[in-house]
Protein backbone atom coordinates (compact mmCIF):
# COMPACT_ATOMS: atom_id res chain seq x y z
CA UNK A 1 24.88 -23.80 227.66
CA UNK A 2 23.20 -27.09 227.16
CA UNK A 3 24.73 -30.29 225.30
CA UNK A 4 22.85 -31.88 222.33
CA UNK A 5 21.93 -34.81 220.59
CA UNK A 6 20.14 -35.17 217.13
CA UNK A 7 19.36 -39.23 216.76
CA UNK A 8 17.98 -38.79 212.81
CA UNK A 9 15.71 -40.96 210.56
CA UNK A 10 15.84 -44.14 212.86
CA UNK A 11 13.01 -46.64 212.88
CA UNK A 12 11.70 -45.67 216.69
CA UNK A 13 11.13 -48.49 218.78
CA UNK A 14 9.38 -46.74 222.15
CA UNK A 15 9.98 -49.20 224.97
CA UNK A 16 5.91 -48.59 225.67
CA UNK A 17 4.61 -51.92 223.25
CA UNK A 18 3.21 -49.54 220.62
CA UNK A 19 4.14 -50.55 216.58
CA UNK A 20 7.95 -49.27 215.30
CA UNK A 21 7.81 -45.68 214.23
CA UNK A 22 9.93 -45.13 210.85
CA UNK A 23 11.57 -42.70 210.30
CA UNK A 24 11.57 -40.67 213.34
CA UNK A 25 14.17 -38.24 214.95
CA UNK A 26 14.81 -38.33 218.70
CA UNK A 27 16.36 -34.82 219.95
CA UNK A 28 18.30 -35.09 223.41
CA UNK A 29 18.95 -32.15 225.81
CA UNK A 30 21.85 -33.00 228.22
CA UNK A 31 20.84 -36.37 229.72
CA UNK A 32 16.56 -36.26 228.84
CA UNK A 33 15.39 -36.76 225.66
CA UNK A 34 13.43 -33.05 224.75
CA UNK A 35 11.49 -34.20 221.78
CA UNK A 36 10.43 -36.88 219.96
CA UNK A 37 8.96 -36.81 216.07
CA UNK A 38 7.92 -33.45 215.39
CA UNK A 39 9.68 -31.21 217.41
CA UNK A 40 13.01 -33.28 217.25
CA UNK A 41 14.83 -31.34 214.99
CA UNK A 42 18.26 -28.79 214.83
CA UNK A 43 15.59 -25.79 214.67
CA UNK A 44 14.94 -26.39 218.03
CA UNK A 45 18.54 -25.85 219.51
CA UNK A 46 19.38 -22.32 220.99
CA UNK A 47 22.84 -20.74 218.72
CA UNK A 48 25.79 -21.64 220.76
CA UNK A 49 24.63 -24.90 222.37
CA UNK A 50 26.85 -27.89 221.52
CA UNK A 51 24.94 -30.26 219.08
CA UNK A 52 25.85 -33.64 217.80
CA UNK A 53 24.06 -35.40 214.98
CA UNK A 54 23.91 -38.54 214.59
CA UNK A 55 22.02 -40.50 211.51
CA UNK A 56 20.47 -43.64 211.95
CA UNK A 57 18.80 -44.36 208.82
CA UNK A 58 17.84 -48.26 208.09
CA UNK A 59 18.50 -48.68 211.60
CA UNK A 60 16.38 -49.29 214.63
CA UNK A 61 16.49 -46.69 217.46
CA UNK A 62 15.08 -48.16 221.25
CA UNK A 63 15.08 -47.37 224.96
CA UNK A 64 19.14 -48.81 226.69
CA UNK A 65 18.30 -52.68 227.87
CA UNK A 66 17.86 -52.90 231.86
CA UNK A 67 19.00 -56.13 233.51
CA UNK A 68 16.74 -56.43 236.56
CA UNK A 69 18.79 -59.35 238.11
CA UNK A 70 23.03 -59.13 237.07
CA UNK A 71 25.34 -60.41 239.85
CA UNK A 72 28.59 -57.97 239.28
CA UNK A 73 30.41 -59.30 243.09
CA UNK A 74 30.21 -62.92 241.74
CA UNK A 75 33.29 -62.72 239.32
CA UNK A 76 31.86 -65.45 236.27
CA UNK A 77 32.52 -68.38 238.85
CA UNK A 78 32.16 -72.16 238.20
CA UNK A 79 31.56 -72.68 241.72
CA UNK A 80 29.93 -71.93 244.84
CA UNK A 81 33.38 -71.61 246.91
CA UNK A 82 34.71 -68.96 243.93
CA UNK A 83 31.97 -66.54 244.64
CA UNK A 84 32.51 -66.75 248.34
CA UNK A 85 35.76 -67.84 249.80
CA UNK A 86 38.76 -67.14 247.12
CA UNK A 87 38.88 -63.52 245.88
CA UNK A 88 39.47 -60.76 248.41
CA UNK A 89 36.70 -58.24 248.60
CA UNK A 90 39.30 -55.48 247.47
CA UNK A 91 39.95 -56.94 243.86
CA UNK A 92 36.36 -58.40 244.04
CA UNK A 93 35.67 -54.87 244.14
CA UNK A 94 37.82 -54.14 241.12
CA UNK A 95 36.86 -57.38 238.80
CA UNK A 96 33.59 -56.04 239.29
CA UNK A 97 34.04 -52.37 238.17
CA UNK A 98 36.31 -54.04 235.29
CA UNK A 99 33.56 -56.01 234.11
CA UNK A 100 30.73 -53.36 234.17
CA UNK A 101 32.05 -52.14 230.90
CA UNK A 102 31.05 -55.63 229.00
CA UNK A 103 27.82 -55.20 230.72
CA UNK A 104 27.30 -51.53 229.10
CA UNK A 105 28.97 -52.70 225.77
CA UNK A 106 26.31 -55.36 225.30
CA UNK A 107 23.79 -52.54 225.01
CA UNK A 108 22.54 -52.54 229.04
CA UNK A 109 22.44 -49.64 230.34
CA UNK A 110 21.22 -50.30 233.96
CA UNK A 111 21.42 -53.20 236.25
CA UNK A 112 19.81 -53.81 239.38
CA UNK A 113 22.27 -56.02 241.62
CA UNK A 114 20.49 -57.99 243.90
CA UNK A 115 22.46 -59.65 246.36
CA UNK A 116 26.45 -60.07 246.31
CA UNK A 117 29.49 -59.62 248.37
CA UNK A 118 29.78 -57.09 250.77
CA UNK A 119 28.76 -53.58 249.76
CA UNK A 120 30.48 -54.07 246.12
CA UNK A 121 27.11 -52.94 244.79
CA UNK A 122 26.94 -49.93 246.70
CA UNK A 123 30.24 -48.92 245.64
CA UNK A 124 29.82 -49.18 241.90
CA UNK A 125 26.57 -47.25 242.09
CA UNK A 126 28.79 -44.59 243.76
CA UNK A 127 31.89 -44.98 241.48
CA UNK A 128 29.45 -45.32 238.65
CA UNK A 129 27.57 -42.26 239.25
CA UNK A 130 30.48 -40.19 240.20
CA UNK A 131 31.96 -40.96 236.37
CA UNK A 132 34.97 -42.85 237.69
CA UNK A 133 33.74 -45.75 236.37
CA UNK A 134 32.66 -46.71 233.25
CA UNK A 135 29.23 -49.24 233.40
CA UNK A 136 25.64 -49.09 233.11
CA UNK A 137 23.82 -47.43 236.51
CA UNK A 138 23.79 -49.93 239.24
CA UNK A 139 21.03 -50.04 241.60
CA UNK A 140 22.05 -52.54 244.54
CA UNK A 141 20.99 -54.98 247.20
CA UNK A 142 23.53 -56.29 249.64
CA UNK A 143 23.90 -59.79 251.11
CA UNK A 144 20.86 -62.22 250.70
CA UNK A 145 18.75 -62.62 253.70
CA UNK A 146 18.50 -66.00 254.22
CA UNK A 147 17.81 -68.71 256.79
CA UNK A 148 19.33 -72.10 257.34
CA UNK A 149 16.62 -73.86 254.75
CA UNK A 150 17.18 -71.09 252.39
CA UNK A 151 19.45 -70.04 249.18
CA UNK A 152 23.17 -69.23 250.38
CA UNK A 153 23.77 -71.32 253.56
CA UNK A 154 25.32 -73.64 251.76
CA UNK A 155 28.46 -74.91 253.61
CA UNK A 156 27.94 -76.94 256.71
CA UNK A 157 27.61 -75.88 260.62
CA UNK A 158 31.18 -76.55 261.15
CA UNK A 159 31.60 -74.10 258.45
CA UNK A 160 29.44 -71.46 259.06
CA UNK A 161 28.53 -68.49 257.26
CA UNK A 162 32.15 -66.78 255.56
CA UNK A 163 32.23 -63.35 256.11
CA UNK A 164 32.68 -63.16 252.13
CA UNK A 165 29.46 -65.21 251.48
CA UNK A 166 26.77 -63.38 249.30
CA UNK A 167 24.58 -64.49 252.14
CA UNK A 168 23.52 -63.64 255.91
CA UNK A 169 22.25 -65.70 257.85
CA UNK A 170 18.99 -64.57 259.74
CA UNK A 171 17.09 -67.55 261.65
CA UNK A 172 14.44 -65.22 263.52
CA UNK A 173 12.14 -62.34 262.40
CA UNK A 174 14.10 -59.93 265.02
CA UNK A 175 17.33 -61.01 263.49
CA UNK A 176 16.16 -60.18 259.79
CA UNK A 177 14.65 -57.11 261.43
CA UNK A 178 18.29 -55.98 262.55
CA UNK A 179 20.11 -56.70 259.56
CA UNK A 180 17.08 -54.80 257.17
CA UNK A 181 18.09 -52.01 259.00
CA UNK A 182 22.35 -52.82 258.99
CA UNK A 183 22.07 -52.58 255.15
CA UNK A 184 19.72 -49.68 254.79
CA UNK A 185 22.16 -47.79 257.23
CA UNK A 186 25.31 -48.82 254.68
CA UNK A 187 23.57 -47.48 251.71
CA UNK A 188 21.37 -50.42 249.84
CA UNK A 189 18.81 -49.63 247.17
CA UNK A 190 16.82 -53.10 247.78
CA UNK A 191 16.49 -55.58 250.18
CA UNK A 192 17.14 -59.28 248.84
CA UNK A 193 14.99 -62.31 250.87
CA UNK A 194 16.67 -65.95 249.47
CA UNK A 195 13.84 -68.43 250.07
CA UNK A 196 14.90 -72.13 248.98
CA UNK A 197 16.67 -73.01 246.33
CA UNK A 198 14.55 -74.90 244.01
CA UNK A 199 11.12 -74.17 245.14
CA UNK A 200 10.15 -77.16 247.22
CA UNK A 201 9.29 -75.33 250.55
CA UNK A 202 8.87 -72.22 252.01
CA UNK A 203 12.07 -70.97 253.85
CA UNK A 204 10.44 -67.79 256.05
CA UNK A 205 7.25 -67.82 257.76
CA UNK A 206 4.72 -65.34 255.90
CA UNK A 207 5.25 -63.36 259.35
CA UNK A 208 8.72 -63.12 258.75
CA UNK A 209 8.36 -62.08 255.41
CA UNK A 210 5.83 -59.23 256.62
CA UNK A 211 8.02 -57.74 258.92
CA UNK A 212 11.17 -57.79 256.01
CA UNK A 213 8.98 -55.72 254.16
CA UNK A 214 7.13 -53.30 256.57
CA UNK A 215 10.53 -52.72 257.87
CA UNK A 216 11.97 -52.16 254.09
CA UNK A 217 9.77 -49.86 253.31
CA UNK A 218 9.60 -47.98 256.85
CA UNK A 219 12.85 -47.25 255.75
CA UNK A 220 12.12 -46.33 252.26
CA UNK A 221 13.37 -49.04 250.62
CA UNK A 222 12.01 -52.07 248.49
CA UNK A 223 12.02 -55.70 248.77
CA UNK A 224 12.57 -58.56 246.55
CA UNK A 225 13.09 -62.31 247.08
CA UNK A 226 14.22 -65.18 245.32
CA UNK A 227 10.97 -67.62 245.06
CA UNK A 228 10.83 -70.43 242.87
CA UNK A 229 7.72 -72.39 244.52
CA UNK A 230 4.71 -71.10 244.82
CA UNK A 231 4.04 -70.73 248.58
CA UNK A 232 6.81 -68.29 248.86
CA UNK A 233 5.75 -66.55 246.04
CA UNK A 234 2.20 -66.14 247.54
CA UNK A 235 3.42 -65.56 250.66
CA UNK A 236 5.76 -62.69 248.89
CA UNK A 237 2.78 -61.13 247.25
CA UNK A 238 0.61 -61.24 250.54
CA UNK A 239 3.99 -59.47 252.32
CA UNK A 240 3.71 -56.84 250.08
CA UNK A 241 6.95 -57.22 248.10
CA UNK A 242 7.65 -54.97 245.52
CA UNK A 243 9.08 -57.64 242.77
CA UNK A 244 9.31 -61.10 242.64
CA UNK A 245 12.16 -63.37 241.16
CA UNK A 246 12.07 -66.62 239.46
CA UNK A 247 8.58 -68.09 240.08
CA UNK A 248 8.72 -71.27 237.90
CA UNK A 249 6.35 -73.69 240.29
CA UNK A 250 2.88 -71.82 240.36
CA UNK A 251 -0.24 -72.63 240.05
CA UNK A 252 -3.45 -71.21 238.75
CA UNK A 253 -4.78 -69.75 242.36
CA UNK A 254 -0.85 -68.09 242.69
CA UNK A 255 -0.71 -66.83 239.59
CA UNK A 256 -4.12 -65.14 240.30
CA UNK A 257 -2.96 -63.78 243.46
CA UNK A 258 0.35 -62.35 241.87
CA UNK A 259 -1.22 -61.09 238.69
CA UNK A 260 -4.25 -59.12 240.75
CA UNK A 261 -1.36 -57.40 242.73
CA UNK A 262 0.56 -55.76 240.00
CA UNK A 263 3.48 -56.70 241.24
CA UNK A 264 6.44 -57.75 238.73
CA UNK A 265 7.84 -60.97 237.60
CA UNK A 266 11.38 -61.30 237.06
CA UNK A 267 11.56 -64.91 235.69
CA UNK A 268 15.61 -64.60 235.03
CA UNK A 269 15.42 -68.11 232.64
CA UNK A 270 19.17 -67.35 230.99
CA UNK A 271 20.90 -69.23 233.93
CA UNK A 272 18.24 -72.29 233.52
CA UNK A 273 18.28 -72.44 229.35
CA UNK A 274 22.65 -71.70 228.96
CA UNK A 275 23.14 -74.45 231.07
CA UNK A 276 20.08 -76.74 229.64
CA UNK A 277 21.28 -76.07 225.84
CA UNK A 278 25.21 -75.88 226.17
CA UNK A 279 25.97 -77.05 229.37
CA UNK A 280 26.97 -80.43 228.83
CA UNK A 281 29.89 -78.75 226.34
CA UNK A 282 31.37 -76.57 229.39
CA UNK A 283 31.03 -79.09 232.12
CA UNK A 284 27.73 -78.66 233.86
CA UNK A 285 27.44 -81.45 236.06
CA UNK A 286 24.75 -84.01 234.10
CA UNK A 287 22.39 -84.17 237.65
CA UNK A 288 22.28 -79.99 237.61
CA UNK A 289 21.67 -79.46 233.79
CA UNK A 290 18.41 -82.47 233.97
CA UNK A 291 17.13 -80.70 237.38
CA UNK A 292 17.30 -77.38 235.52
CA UNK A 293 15.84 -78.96 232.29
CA UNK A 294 12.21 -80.09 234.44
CA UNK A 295 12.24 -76.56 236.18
CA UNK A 296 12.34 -74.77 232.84
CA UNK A 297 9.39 -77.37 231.70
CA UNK A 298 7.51 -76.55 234.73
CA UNK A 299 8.38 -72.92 234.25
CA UNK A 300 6.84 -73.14 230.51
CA UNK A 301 3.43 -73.59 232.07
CA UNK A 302 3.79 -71.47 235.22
CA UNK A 303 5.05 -68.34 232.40
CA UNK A 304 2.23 -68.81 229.98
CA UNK A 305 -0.41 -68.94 232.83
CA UNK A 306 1.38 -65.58 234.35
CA UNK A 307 0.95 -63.71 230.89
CA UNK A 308 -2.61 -64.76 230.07
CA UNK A 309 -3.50 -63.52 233.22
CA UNK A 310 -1.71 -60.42 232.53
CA UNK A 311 1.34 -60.30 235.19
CA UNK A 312 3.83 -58.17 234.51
CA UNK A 313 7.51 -59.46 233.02
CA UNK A 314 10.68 -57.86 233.81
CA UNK A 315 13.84 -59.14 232.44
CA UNK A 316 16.76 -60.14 234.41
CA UNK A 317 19.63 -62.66 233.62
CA UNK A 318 21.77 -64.03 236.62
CA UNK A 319 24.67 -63.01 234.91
CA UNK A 320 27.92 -63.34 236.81
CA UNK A 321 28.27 -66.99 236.60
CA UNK A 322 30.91 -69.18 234.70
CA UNK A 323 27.65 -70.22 231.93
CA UNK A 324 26.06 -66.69 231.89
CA UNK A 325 29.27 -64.74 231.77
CA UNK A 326 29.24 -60.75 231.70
CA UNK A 327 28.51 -58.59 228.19
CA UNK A 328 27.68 -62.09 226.16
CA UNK A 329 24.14 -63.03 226.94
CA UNK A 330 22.38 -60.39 228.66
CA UNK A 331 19.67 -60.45 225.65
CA UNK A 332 18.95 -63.63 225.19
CA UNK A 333 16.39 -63.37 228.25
CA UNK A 334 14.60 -61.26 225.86
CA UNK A 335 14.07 -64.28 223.33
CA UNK A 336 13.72 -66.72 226.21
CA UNK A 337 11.11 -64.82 227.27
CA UNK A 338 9.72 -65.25 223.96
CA UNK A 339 10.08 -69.08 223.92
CA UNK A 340 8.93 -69.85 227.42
CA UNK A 341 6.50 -67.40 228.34
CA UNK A 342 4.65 -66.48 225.02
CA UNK A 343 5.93 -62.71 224.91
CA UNK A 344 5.41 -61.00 221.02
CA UNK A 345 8.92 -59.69 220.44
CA UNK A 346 7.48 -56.23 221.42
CA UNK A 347 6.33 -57.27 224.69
CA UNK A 348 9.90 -58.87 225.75
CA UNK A 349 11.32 -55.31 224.78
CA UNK A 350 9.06 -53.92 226.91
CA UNK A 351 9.94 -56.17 229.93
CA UNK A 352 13.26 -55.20 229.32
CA UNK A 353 12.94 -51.13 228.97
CA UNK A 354 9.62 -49.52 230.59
CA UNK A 355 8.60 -52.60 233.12
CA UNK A 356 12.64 -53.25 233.96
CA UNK A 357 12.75 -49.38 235.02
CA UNK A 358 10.92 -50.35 238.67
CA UNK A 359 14.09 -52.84 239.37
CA UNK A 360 16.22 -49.63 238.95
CA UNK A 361 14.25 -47.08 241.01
CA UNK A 362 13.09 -45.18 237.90
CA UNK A 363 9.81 -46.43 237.22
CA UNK A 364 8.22 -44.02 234.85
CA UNK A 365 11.79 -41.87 234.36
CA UNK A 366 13.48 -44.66 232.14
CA UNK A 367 13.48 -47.02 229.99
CA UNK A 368 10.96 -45.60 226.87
CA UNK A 369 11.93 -42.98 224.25
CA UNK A 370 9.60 -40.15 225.13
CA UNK A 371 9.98 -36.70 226.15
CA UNK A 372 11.31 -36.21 230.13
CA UNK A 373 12.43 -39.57 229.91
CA UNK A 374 16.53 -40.19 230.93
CA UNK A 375 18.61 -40.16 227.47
CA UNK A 376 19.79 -43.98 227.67
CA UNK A 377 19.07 -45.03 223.88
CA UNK A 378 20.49 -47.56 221.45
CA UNK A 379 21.08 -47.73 217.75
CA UNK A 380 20.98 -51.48 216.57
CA UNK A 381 21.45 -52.95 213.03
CA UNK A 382 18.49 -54.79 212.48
CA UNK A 383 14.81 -55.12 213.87
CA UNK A 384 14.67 -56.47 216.91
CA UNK A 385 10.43 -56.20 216.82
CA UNK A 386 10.75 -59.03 213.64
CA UNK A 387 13.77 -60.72 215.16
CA UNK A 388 14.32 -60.72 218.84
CA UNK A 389 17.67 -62.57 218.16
CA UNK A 390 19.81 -59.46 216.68
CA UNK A 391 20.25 -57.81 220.13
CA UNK A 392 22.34 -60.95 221.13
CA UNK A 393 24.99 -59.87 219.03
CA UNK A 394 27.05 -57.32 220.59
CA UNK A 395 28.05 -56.53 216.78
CA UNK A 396 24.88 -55.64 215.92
CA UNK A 397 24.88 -52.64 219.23
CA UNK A 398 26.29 -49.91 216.76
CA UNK A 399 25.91 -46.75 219.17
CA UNK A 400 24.89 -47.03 222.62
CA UNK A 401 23.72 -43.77 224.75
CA UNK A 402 23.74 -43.39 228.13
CA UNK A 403 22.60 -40.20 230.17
CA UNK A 404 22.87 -38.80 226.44
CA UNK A 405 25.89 -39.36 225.94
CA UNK A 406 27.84 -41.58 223.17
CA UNK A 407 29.99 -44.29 224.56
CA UNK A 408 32.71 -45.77 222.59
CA UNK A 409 34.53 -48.93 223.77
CA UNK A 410 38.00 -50.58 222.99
CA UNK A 411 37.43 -54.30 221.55
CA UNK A 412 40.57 -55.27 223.19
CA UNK A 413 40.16 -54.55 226.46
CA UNK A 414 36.62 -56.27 225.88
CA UNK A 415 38.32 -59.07 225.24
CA UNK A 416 40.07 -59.84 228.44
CA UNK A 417 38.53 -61.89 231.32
CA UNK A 418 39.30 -61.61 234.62
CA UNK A 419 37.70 -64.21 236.63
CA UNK A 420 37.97 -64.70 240.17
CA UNK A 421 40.32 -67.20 241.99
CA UNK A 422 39.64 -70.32 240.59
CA UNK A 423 39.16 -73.54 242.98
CA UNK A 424 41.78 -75.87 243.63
CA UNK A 425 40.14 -78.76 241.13
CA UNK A 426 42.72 -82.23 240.72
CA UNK A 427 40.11 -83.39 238.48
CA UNK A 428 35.93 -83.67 237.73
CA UNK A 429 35.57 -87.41 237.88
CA UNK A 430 37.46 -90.55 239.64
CA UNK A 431 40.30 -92.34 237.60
CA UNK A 432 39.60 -95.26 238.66
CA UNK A 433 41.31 -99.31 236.71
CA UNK A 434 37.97 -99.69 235.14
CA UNK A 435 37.99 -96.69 233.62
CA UNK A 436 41.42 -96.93 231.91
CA UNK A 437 40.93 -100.12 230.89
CA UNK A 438 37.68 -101.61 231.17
CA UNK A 439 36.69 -104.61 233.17
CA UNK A 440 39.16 -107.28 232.89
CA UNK A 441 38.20 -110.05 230.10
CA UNK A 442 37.43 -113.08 231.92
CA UNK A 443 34.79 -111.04 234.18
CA UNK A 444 31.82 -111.94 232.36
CA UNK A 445 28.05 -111.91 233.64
CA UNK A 446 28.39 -115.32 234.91
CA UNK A 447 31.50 -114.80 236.65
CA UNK A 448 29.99 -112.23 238.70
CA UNK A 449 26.80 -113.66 240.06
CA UNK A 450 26.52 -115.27 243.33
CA UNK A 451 27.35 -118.77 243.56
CA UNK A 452 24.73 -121.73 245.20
CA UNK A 453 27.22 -121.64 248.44
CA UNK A 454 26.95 -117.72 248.68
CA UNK A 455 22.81 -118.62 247.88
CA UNK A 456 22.36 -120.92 250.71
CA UNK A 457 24.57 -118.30 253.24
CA UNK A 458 21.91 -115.76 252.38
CA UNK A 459 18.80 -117.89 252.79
CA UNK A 460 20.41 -119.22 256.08
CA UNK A 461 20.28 -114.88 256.67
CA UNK A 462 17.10 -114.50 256.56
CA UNK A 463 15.74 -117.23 258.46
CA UNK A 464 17.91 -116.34 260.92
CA UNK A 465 16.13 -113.06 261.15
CA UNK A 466 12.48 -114.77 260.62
CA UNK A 467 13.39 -116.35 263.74
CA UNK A 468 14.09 -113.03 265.63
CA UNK A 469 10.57 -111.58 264.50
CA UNK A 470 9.44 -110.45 268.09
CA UNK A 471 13.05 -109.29 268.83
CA UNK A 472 12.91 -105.68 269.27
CA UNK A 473 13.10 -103.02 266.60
CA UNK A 474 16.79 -101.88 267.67
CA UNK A 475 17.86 -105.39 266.68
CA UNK A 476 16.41 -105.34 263.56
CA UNK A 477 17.81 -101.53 262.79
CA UNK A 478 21.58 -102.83 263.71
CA UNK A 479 20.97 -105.68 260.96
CA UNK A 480 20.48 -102.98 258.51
CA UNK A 481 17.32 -104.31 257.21
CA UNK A 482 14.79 -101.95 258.84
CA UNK A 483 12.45 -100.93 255.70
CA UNK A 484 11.33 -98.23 256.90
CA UNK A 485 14.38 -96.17 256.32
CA UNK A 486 16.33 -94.97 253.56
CA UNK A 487 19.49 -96.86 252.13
């Protein structure tokens, strides 16, 4: 006996870019959706099978959201050290399967993890798929290959690499080589390359990249990479990687090159535009939010060019971080994709259902309601083809369907946070006299300028050291004075 599901008189959005359907039934058998339209109706069930009917009339019926880029190991940190050092990897483990829940709540119903702690991705998929846990399908990478110019070797030599980073450290193409095949032998979907961190040189050689993915997909695996600048995204497309992450630095020739590959952008702009709008209210450091603030100008342009051209968007969030916490803002992407990239409300939908499906592994099995197609479906107050915005409300996420099934959820336990071990923080600025209470009075301009004795001392300096022109140049370094370096 088959199981059931009659979605009634809901205005069909298809994940595929075409117009909203009114008024149309989707009919599920077990987890695949059997018929959609005509067809999808209770005439079509055999006598004895379980149905379930539900009616969605004045409401808007689309493919489950897929977040191509969702961190679950990295525990909503504020800082580098909490994703790394503090929380053992046992209750990292269990945070994460905790907050996988908030993830499905918000109306995703797959993530693709690319890069954490450990194997904690590999073990949700698992726990996940086995019905243990409760969460959207996971589809994981494990630690970031990186090298010592790249994303995630952040602490210094003395330091090292912690066993706990979300990073490995790989300075050779032999040593990337070996750990490609480490992970693929302890169970990853994906292979994550971390070039540098904001774009402004290439990390790996395109050789090194070439061999990461021949060796990936010798193995039958793909290969994705973090890539803000263009070089590394050229050099990514020329590797023959399978998507690419970020790209917010490139140029007309690059954006060529990536869009005549038909390979996938994952832009991932809710880390960049949380911290640029609200930031300065939750204590992102003023340096971080105006760095992010140019990259998401840049970005604006890089975007625009990518869609013209025709690349295709994905959607992905960095969620797992303090400012892009888990459940809360997984949609917004979906508008910022709108705002930054030119994307029709339609076309951000799309990134996030039918073109987020290849981040999973199920390109062409999910993420559009059609016949065949897995059963992940949501019901949403509100037309998110008029107004992207309404998907950002988790209130507005009436049913959400999974492997056709209904999933309910308890509010309260929604509610909690668990958050990894926080740093040990006295403070996030210096208390210093001045800044209790101000300069003292009788400190005015004048009193602090240099007076004519302290004048004459520095002329008598310099010609001192006019003097000593043909000394040699490791005289002139000691006096600190050598222009030719940095101060």
């Amino acid at each position: 006996m088959s199981r059931w599901l009659l979605v009634e008189n809901g205005d069909l959005i298809s994940g595929t870019g075409s117009e909203p359907s009114p008024r149309t039934s989707v009919l599920v058998k077990d987890d695949t959706i059997h018929a959609v339209g005509e067809g999808a109706s209770q005439a079509v069930v055999p006598d004895g099978d379980q149905l379930q009917r539900i009616d969605a009339r004045g409401r808007t019926v689309m493919p489950g959201l897929i977040d191509a880029h969702c961190h679950m190991s990295y525990g909503e940190a504020r800082s580098e050290e909490e994703i790394d050092l503090y929380t053992s990897h046992e209750l990292r483990t269990l945070k994460a399967a905790w907050n996988l829940q908030k993830v499905l709540a918000a109306g995703v119903t797959s993530v693709s993890d690319p890069g954490g702690s450990y194997y904690i991705g590999v073990g949700l998929r698992e726990a996940v798929k086995a019905g243990v846990v409760r969460g959207p399908r996971v589809h994981a990478a494990g630690r970031y290959l990186t090298t010592s110019n790249g994303l995630t070797d952040w602490y210094p030599d003395s330091v090292g690499v912690p066993q706990g980073s979300i990073g490995i450290l790989t300075n050779s193409a032999d040593a990337m080589v070996n750990e490609v095949r480490h992970q693929v032998k302890n169970g990853v979907d994906f292979i994550k390359v971390a070039d540098s961190p904001s774009g402004s040189y290439q990390a790996f050689t395109d050789e090194e990249m070439r061999r990461i993915a021949e060796m990936a997909h010798q193995l039958g695996k793909a290969v994705t990479i973090h890539a803000r600048g263009p070089s590394e995204v050229r050099a990514a497309v020329s590797a023959g990687f399978d998507w690419i992450m970020h790209g917010n630095y490139m140029g007309d020739e690059v954006v060529e090159h990536l869009a005549q590959s038909h390979i996938p952008l994952v832009p991932t702009l809710l880390l960049l535009a949380n911290a640029c709008d609200w930031g300065e209210r939750f204590g992102v450091p003023s340096l971080l939010r105006d760095r992010w603030r140019r990259m998401l100008e840049s970005t604006t342009q890089s975007l625009h060019k990518a869609h013209a051209a025709g690349v295709v968007f994905a959607t992905g969030t960095d969620s797992g971080f303090s400012i892009t916490p888990y459940g809360e803002w997984h949609a917004r992407e979906l508008e910022l994709l709108v705002k930054y990239a030119g994307l029709t409300p339609l076309e951000a939908i799309t990134a996030a259902t039918q073109n987020a499906a290849t981040m999973v592994g199920l390109g062409g099995r999910l993420g559009t309601i059609q016949p065949g197609m897995l059963a992940d479906v949501l019901i949403v107050r509100g037309n998110p083809a008029t107004d992207i915005r309404v998907l950002q409300d988790r209130r507005n996420i009436q049913t959400v369907i999974k492997d056709g099934l209904p999933v309910t959820f308890d509010e309260r336990v929604l509610a909690f946070r668990w958050p990894h071990s926080r740093g040990l923080t006295y403070s996030t600025s210096d208390l210093t006299y001045d800044s209790v209470y101000g300069s003292p009075a009788h400190e005015t301009r004048a009193d602090l300028a240099p007076t004519k004795s302290e004048m004459d001392d520095v002329v008598h300096e310099l010609r001192s050291l006019e003097s000593k022109a043909e000394s040699p140049d490791d005289e002139l370094n000691e006096s600190g004075l050598d222009s030719d370096k940095e101060t």
